[in-house]
Protein backbone atom coordinates (compact mmCIF):
# COMPACT_ATOMS: atom_id res chain seq x y z
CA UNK A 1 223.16 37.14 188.14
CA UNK A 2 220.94 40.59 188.05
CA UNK A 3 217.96 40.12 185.48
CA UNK A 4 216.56 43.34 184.51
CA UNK A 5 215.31 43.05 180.99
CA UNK A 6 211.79 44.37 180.02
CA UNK A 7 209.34 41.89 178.55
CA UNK A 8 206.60 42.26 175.97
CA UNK A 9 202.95 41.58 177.51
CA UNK A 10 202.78 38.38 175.50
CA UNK A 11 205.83 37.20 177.07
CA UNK A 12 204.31 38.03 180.49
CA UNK A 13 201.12 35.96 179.11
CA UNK A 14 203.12 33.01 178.68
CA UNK A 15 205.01 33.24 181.68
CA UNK A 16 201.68 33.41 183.43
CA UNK A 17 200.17 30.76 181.98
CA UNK A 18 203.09 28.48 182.80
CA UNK A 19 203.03 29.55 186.68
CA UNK A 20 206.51 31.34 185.93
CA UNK A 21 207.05 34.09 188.27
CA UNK A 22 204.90 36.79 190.39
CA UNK A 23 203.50 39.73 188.98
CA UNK A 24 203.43 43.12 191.02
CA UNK A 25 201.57 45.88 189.92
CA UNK A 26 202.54 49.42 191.23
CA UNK A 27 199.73 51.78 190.11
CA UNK A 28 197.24 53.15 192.85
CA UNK A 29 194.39 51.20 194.03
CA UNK A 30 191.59 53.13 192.37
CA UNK A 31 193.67 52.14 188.49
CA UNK A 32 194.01 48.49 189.95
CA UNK A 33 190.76 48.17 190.75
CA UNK A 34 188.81 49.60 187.23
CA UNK A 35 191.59 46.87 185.38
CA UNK A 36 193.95 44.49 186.96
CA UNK A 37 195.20 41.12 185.43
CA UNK A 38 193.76 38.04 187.44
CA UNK A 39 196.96 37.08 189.93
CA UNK A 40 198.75 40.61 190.09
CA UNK A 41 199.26 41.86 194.10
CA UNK A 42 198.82 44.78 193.95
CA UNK A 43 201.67 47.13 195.96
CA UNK A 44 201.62 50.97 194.87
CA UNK A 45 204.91 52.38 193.95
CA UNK A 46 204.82 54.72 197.33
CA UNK A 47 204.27 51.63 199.62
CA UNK A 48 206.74 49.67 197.68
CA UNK A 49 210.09 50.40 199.44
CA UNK A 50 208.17 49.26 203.08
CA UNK A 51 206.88 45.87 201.34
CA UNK A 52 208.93 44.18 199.55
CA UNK A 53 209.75 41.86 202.02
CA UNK A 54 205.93 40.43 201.12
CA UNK A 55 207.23 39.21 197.93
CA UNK A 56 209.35 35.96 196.68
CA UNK A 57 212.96 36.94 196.29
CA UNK A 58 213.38 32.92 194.87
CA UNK A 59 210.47 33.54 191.33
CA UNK A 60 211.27 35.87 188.62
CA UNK A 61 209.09 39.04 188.69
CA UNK A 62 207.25 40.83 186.61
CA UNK A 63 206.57 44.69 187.46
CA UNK A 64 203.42 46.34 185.73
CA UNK A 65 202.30 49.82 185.73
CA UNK A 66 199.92 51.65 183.49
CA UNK A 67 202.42 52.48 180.71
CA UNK A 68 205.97 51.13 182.58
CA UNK A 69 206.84 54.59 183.92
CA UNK A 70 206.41 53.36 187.75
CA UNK A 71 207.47 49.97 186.95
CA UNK A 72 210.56 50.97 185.58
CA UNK A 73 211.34 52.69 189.25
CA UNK A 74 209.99 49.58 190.46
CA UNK A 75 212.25 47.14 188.74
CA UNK A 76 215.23 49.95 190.42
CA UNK A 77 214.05 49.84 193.37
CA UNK A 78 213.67 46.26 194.06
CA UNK A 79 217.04 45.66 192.52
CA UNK A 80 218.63 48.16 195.10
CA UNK A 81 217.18 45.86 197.40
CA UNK A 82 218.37 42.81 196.50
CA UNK A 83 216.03 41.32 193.94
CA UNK A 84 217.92 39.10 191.53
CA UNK A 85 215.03 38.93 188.35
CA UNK A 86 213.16 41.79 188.29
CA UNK A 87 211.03 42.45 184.70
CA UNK A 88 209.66 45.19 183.39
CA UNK A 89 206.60 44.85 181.44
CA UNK A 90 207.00 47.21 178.16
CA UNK A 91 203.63 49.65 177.66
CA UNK A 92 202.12 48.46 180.69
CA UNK A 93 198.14 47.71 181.28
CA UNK A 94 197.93 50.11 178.19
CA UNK A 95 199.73 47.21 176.22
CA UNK A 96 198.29 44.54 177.57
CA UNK A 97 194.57 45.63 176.91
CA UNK A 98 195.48 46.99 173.29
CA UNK A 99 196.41 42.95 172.91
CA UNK A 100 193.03 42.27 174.15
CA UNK A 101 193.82 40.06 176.98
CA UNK A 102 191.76 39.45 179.70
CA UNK A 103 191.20 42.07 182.85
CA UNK A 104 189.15 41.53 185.94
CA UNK A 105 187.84 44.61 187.96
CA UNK A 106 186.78 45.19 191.06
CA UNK A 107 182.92 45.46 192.16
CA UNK A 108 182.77 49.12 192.98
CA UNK A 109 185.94 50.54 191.97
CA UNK A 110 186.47 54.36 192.45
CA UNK A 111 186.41 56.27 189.38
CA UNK A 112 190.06 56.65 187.49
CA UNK A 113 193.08 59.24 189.07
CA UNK A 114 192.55 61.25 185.70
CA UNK A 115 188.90 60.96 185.65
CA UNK A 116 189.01 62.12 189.68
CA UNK A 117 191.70 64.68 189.12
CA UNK A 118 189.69 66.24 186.15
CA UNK A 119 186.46 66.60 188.35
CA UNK A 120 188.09 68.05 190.82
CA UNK A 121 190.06 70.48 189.63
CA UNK A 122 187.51 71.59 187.41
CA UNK A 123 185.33 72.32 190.49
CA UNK A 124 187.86 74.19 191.93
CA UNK A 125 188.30 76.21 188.68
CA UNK A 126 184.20 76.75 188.64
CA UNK A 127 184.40 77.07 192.28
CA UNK A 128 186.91 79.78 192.15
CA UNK A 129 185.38 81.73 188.99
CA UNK A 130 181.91 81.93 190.45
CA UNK A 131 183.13 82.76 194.18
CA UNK A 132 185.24 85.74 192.30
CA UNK A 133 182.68 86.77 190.41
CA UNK A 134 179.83 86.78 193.31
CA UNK A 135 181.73 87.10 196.70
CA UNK A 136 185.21 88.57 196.36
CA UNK A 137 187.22 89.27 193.58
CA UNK A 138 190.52 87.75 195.16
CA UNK A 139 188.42 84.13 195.20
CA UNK A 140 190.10 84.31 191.15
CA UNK A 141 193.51 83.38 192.52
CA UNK A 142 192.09 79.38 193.13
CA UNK A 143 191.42 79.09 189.36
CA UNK A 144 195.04 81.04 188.67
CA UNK A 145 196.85 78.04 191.46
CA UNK A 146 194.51 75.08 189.58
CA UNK A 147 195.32 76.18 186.06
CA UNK A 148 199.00 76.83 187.28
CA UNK A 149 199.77 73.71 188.86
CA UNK A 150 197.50 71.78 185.47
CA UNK A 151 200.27 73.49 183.43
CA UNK A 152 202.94 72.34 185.86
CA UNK A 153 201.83 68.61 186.07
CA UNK A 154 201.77 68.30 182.14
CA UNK A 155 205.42 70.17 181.66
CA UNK A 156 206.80 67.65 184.68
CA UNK A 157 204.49 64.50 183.64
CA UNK A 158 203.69 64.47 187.62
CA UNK A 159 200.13 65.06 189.82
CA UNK A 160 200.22 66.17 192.74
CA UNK A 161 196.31 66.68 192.67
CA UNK A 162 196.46 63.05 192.17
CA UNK A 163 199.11 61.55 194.53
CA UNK A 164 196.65 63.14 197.14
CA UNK A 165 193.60 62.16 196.30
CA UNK A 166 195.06 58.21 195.98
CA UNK A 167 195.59 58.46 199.67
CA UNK A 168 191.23 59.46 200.16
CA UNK A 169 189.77 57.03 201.49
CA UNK A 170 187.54 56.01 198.48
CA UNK A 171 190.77 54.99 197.08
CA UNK A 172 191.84 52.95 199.33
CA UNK A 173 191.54 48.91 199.08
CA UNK A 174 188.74 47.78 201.70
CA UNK A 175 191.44 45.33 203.28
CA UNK A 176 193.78 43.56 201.65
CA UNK A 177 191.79 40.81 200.79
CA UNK A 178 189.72 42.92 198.21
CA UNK A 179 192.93 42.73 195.54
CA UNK A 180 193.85 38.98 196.05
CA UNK A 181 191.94 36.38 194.31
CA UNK A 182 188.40 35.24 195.70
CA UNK A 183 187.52 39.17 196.08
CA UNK A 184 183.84 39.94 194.06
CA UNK A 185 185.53 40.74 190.35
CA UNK A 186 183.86 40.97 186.90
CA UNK A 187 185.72 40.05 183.88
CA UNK A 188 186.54 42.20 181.49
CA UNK A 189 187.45 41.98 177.91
């Protein structure tokens, strides 16, 4: 029988505390690493398809994602392939920190996607501005693409700005061991 239901984040709190199930969390290594929950492997959406054979097909699991966006494709996509009890967590990491529950992080994590994807395009904005202003007047067209494709990310709820800078190196996990347990983590609350 196909389980697909989405649980609360206190039902996932339960179930975690009882040893019921895995929990897989989909977002990018630099959002896993600022806030994960102590036990989640961590598998980003776009590896997702190529892994799944890493996880139990026999426990119930749980699918996390910032807000449930990603785990919701999750959840599909691990159904397609077979996966008999596949939960999504309603709201996310966003839910589960409103409830105050514990997080570990990572010693050293990268800044945030949005916090990266802000800097950067607002260098290339500045970038752009100042080279049109002081080398060539056609240097204006890099602030017109950065503003355009800012417009088009919000209207399509999609980054491209930030799909490639997950795949920098700074955003990658040093090795796999870094997001299992026994990796350097501070708790917090």
């Amino acid at each position: 029988m196909m389980m697909n239901e989405d649980v609360q984040v206190s039902e996932l709190k339960e179930a975690l505390e009882r040893g019921d199930g895995q929990l897989l969390d989909v977002r990018e290594y630099a959002e896993f690493a600022a806030a994960h929950i102590r036990g989640a492997r961590l598998i980003p959406l776009r590896e997702l398809d190529e892994r799944c054979a890493e996880l139990d097909r026999t426990r119930p699991l749980y699918v996390i994602c910032r807000t449930g966006r990603r785990a919701r494709q999750a959840q599909n996509l691990l159904r397609a392939r077979g996966f008999s009890d596949v939960r999504c967590v309603a709201g996310g990491m966003l839910s589960w920190q409103e409830r105050g529950y514990d997080v570990e992080s990572e010693a050293g994590a990268p800044w945030s996607l949005e916090r990266q994807v802000r800097f950067a395009a607002g260098a290339l904005v500045l970038v752009g501005t100042l080279a049109s202003l002081f080398v060539a007047q056609p240097f204006i067209w890099l602030a017109i693409f950065i503003g355009a494709g800012l417009v088009f990310s919000a209207i399509t709820d999609t980054c491209g700005m930030a799909m490639l800078l997950a795949r920098m190196p700074w955003n990658r996990a040093r090795g796999e061991a870094s997001c299992r347990a026994g990796s350097e983590r501070q708790w917090v609350r």
